[in-house]
C-alpha atoms as a PDB file:
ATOM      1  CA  UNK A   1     161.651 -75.103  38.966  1.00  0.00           C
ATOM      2  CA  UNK A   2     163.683 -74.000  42.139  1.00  0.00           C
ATOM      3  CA  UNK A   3     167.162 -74.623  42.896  1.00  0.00           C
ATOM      4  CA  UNK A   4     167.842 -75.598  46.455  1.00  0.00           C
ATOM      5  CA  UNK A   5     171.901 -75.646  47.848  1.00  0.00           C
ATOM      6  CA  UNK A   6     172.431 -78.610  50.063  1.00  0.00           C
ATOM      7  CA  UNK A   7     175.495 -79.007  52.574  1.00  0.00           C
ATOM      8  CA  UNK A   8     176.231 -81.889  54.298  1.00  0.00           C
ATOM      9  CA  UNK A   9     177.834 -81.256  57.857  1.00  0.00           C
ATOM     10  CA  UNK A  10     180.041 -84.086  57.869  1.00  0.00           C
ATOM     11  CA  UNK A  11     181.927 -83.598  54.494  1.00  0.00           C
ATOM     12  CA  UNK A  12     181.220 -80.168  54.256  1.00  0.00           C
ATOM     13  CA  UNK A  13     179.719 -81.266  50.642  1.00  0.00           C
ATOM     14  CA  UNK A  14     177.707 -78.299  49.079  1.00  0.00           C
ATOM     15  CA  UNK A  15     175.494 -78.578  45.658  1.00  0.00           C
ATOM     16  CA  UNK A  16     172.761 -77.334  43.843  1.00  0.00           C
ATOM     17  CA  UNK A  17     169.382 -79.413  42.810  1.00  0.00           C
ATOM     18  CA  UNK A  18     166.420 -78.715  40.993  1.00  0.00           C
ATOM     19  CA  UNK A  19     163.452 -79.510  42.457  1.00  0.00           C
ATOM     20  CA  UNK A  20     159.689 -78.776  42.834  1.00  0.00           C
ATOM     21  CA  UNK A  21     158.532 -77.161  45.569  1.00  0.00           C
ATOM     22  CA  UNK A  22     155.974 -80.118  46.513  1.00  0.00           C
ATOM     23  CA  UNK A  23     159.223 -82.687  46.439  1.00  0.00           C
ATOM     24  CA  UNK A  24     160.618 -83.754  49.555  1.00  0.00           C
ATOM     25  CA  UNK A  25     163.519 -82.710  51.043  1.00  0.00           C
ATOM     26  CA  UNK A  26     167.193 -84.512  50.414  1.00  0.00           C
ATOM     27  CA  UNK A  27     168.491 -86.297  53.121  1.00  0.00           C
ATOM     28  CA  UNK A  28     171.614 -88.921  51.617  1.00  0.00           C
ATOM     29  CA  UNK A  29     174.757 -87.079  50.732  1.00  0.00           C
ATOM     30  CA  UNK A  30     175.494 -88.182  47.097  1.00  0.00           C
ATOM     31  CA  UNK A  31     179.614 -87.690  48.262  1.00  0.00           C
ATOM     32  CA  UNK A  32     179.670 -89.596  52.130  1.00  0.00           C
ATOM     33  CA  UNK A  33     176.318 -91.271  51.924  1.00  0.00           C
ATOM     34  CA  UNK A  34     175.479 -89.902  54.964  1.00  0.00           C
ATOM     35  CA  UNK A  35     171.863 -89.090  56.013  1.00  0.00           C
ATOM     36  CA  UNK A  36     172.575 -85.602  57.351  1.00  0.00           C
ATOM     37  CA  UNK A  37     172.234 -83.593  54.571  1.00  0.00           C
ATOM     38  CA  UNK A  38     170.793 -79.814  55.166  1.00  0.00           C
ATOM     39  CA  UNK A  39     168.880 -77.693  52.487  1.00  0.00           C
ATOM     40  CA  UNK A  40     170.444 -73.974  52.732  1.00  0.00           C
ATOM     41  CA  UNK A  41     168.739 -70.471  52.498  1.00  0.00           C
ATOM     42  CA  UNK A  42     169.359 -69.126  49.052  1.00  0.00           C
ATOM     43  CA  UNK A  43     169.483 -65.955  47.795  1.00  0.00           C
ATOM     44  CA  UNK A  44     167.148 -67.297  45.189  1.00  0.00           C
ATOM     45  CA  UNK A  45     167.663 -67.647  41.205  1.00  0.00           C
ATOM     46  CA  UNK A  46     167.367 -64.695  38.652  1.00  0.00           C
ATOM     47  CA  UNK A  47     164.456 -64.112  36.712  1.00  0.00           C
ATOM     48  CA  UNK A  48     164.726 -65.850  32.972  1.00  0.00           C
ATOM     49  CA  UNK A  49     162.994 -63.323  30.566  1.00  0.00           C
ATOM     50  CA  UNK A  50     162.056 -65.883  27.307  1.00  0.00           C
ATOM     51  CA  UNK A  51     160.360 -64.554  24.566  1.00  0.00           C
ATOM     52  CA  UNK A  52     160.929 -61.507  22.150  1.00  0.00           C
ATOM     53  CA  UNK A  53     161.678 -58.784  25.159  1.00  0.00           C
ATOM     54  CA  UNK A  54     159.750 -57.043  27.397  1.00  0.00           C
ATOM     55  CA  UNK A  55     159.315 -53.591  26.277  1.00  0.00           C
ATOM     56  CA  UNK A  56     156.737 -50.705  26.721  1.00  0.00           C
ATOM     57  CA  UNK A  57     155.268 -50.975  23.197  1.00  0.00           C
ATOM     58  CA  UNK A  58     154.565 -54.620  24.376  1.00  0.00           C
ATOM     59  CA  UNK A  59     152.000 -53.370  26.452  1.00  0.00           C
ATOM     60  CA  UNK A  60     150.210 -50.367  24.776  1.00  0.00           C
ATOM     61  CA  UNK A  61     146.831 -50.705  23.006  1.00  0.00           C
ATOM     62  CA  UNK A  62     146.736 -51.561  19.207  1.00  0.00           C
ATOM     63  CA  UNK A  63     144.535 -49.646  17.429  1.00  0.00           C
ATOM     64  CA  UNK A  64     141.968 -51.159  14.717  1.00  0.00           C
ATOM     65  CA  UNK A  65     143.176 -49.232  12.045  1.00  0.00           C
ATOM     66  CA  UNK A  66     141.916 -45.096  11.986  1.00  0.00           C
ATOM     67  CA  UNK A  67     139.902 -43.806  14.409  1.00  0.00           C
ATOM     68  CA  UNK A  68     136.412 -43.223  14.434  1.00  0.00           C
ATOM     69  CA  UNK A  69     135.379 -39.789  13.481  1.00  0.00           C
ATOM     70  CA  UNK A  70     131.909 -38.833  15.271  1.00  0.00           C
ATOM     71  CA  UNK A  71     130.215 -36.156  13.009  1.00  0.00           C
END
């Protein structure tokens, strides 16, 4: 899920929320109540690698044991 940085002009308020992309936009300002919040362009969140790692054996073809000799 995103995070989106909100300021609010009036109380120069600024957080962070998670949302999904289809929700709508924030408009109260949780600190003033005020409906003039504004969502901010990000530089965007960091890639979260989960898992055992991402390395280059991950990726190469197992083999099914010896190879097939052709005589």
């Amino acid at each position: 899920m995103p995070t989106y940085d909100y300021l609010c002009p009036d109380c120069e308020y600024t957080f962070e929320e998670f949302q999904q992309m289809s929700d709508p936009l924030l408009r109260k300002c949780p600190k003033c109540g005020k409906r003039k919040l504004r969502r901010l362009f990000g530089t965007g969140a960091g890639i979260i690698f989960k898992g055992s790692g991402f390395y280059e054996t991950d990726y190469k073809k197992k083999t099914g044991g010896e190879s097939r000799k052709r005589y």
